[in-house]
Protein backbone atom coordinates (compact mmCIF):
# COMPACT_ATOMS: atom_id res chain seq x y z
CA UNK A 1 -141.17 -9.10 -87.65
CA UNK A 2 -142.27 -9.02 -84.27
CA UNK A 3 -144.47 -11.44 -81.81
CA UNK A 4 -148.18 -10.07 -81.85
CA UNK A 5 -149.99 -8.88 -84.37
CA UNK A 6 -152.54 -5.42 -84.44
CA UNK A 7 -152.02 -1.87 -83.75
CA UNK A 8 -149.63 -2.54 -81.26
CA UNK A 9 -147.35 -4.00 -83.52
CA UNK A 10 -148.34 -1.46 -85.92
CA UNK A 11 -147.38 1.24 -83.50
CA UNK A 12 -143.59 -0.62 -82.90
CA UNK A 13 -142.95 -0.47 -86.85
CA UNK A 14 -143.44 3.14 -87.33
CA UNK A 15 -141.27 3.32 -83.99
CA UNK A 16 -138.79 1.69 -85.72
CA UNK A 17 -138.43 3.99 -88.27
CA UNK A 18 -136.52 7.62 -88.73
CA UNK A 19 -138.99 10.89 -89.24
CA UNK A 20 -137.36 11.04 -92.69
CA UNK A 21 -138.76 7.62 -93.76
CA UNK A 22 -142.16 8.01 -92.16
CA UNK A 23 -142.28 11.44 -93.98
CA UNK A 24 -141.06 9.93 -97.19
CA UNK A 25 -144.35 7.55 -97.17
CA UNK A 26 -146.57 8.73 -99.65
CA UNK A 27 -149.63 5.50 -99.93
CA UNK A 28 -150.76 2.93 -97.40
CA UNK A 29 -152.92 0.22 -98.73
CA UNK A 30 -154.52 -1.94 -96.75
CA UNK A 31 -157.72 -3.70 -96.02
CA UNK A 32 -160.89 -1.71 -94.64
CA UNK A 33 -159.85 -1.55 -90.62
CA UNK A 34 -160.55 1.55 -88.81
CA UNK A 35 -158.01 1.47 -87.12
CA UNK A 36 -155.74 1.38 -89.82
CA UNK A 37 -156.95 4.79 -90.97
CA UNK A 38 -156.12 5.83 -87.50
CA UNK A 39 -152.73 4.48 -87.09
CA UNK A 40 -151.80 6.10 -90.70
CA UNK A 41 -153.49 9.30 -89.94
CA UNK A 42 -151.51 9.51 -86.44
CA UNK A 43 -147.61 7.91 -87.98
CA UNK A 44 -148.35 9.65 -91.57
CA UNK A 45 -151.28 12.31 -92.34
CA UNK A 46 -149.72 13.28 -95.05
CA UNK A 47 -149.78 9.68 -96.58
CA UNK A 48 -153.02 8.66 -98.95
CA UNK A 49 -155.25 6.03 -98.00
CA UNK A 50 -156.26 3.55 -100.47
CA UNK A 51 -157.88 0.14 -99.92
CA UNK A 52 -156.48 -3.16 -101.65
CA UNK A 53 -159.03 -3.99 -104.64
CA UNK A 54 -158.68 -7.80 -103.49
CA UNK A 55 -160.20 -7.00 -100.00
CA UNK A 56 -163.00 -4.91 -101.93
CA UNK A 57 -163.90 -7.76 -103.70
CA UNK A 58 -163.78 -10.53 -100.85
CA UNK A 59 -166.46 -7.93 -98.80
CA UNK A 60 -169.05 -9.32 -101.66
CA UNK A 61 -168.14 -12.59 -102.12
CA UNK A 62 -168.26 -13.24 -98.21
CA UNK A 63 -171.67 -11.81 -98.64
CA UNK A 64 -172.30 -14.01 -101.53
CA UNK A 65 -171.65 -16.69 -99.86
CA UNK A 66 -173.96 -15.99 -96.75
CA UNK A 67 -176.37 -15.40 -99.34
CA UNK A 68 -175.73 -18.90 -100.67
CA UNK A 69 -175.51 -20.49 -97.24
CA UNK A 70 -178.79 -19.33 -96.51
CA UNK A 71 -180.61 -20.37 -100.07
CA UNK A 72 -179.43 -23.99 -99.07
CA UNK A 73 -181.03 -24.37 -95.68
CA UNK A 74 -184.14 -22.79 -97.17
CA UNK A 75 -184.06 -25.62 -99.92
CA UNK A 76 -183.58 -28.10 -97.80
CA UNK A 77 -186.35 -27.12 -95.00
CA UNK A 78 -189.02 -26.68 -97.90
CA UNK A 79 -187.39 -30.04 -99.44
CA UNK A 80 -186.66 -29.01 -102.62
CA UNK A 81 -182.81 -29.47 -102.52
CA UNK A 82 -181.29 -31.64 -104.34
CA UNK A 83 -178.61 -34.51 -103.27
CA UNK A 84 -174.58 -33.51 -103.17
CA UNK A 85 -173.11 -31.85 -105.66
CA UNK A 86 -176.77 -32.04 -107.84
CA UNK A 87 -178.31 -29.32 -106.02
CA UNK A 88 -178.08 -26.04 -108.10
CA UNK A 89 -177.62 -23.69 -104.85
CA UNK A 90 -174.51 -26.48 -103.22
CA UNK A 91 -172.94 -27.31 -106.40
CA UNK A 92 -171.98 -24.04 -107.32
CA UNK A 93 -170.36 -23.02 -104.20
CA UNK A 94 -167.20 -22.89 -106.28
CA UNK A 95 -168.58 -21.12 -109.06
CA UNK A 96 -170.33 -18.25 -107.47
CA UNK A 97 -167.22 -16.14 -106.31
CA UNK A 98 -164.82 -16.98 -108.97
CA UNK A 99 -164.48 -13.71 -111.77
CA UNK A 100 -165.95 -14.41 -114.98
CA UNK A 101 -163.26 -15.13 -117.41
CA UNK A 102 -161.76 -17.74 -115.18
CA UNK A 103 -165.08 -20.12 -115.10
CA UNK A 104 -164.90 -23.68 -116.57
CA UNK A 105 -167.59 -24.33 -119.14
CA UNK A 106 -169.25 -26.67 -116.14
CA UNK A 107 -169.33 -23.77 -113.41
CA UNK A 108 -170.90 -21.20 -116.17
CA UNK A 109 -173.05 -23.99 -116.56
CA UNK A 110 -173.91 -24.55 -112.79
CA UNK A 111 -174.41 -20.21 -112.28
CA UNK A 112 -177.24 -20.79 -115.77
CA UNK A 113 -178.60 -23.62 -113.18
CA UNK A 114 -178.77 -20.42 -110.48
CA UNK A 115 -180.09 -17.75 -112.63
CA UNK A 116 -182.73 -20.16 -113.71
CA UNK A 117 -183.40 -21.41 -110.04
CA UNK A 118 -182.96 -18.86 -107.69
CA UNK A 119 -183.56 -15.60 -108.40
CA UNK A 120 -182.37 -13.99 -104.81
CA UNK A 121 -178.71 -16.00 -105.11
CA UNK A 122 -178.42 -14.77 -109.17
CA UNK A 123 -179.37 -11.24 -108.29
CA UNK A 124 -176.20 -11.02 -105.72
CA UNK A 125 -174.24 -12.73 -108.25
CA UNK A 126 -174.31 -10.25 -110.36
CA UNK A 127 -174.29 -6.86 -108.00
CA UNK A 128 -170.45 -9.26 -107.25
CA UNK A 129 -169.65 -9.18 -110.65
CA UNK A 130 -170.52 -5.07 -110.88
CA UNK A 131 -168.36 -4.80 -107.94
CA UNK A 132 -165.55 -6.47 -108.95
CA UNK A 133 -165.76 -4.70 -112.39
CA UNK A 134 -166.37 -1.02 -111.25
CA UNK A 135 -162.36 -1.87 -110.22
CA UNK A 136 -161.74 -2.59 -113.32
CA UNK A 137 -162.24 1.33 -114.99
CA UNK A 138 -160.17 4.08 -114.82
CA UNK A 139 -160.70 6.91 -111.98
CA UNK A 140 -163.06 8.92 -114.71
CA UNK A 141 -165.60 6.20 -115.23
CA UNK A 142 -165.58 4.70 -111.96
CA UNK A 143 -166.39 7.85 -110.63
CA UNK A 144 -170.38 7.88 -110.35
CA UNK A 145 -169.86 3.85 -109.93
CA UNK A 146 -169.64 3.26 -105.91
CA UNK A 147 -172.80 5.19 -104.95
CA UNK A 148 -175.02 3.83 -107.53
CA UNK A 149 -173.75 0.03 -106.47
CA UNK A 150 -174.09 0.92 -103.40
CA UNK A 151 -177.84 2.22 -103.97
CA UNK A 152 -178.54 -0.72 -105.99
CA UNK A 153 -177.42 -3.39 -103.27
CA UNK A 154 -179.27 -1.45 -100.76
CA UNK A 155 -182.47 -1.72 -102.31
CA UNK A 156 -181.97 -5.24 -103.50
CA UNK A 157 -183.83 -6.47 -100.74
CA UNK A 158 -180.92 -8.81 -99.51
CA UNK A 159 -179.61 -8.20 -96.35
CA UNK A 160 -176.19 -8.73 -96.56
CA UNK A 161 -175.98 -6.87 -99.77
CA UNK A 162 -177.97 -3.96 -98.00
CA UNK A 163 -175.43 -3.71 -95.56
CA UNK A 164 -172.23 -3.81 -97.57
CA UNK A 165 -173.63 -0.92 -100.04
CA UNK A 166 -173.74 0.80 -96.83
CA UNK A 167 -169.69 0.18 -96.42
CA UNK A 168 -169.23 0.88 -100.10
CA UNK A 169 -170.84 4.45 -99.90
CA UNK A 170 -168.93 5.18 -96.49
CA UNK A 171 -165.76 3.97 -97.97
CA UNK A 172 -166.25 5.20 -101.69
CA UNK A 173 -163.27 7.83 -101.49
CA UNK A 174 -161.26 5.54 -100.61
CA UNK A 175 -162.58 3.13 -103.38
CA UNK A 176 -162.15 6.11 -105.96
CA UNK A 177 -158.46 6.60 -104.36
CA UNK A 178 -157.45 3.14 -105.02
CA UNK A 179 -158.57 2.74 -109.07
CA UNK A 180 -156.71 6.33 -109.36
CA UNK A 181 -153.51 4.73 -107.83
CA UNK A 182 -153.55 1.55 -109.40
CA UNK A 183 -152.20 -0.02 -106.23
CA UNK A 184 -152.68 -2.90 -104.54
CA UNK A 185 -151.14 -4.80 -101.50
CA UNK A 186 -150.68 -8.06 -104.45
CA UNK A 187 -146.82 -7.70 -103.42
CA UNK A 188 -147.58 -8.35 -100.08
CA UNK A 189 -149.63 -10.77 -99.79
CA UNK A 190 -147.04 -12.97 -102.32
CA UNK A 191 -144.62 -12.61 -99.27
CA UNK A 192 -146.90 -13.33 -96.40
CA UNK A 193 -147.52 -16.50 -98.29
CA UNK A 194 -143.97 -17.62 -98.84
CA UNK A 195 -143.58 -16.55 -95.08
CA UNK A 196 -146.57 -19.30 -94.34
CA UNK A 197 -144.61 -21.45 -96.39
CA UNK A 198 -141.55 -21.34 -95.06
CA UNK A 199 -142.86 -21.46 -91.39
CA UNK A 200 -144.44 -24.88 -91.97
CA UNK A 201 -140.89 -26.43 -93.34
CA UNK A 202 -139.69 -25.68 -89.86
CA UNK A 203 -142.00 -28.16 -88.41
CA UNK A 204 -141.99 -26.13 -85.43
CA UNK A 205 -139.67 -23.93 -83.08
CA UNK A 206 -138.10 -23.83 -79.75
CA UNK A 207 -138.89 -19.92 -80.14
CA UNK A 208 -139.63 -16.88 -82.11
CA UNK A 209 -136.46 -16.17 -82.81
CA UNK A 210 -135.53 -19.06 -84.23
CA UNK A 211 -139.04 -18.60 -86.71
CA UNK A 212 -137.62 -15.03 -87.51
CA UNK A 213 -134.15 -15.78 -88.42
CA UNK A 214 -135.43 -18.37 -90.60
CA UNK A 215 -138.10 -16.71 -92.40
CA UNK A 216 -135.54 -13.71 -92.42
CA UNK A 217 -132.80 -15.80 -94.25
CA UNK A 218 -135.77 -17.73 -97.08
CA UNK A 219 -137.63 -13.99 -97.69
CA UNK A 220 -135.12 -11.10 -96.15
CA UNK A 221 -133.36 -10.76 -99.54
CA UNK A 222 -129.99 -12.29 -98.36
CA UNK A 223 -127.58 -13.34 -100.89
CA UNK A 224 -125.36 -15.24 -98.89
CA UNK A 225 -122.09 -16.97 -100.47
CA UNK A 226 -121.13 -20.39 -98.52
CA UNK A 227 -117.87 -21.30 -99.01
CA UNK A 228 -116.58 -23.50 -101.92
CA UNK A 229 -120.21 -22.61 -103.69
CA UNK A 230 -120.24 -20.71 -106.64
């Protein structure tokens, strides 16, 4: 842990370690930074680049949700939203980026409402869904998968969706390298969120030391024995 966050801090943790254990590095996951494909290249070009399938997914649903941001305003200029929670587009702002399987019967309910509604907000929906599912096959059949989402969202006609299938086919190596490995950074974000966590039940610190040792001593891994404690 160190104060800062970015490639210099990036550049201090490969620092900190000994040829042998930069060498013995064989995968870095990681979101879709540049300069993360730099870093690794420069600290580790032997190591393979995969992304994490979470942060594949969250590229459509943030453009899913700009799509759905920009559905509402149209409704209400041309006054045909509807009030709260009734409107089709606003009440399933919940709905739309959730998988599949994990929908209540009243949010498959509210994305019928879409589909039935608005054709634009349905259409990138679904090109989510593909998304999210072309993750879901091994390396074999997700092979051909990223180019022809990618050709399909470009000529959808939505912008935002036109621009990520331009991402998707730059970054569809790396897409193909992640099914293959089966990886993800799941791990890591478990402890970044126990490290949130545990920073709050300080209620604040005199320094960053004092924030290090303690998230050190709740997530380091320490099994200390206090005396008279069994």
């Amino acid at each position: 842990m160190h104060q800062g966050r970015g490639q210099k801090v990036f550049d201090l943790f490969f620092q900190a370690l000994t040829p042998a254990r930069r060498e013995s590095i064989r995968v870095a996951a990681g979101d879709g930074a540049r300069w993360i494909d730099e870093y690794m290249f420069r600290w580790c070009p032997m190591a393979e680049r995969i992304l994490d399938g979470f942060h594949i997914v969250s590229w459509a649903t943030d453009a899913l949700d700009k799509v759905r941001t920009t559905a509402w305003r149209e409704a209400r200029k041309t006054g045909t939203a509807g009030k709260g929670a009734k409107d089709p587009v606003k009440g399933a702002r919940r709905a739309l980026p959730k998988n599949g399987p994990d929908l209540t019967a009243t949010q498959r309910a509210q994305l019928e409402c879409v589909a039935n509604t608005n054709e634009t907000l349905w259409e990138a929906c679904k090109l989510k869904e593909r998304l999210r599912m072309i993750l879901r096959q091994t390396a074999d059949e997700a092979a051909p998968m990223p180019r022809q989402w990618a050709a399909d969202a470009s000529l959808s006609g939505i912008e935002e969706f036109s621009k990520l299938g331009e991402k998707i086919d730059r970054r569809r190596f790396d897409i193909l390298r992640t099914i293959r490995s089966g990886l993800s950074n799941a791990r890591l974000e478990a402890v970044n969120n126990r490290i949130k966590t545990t920073i709050k039940i300080g209620y604040g610190y005199r320094n960053l030391g004092n924030r290090i040792a303690l998230v050190m001593l709740k997530c380091g891994g320490l099994n200390l024995r206090f005396p008279g404690r069994q």
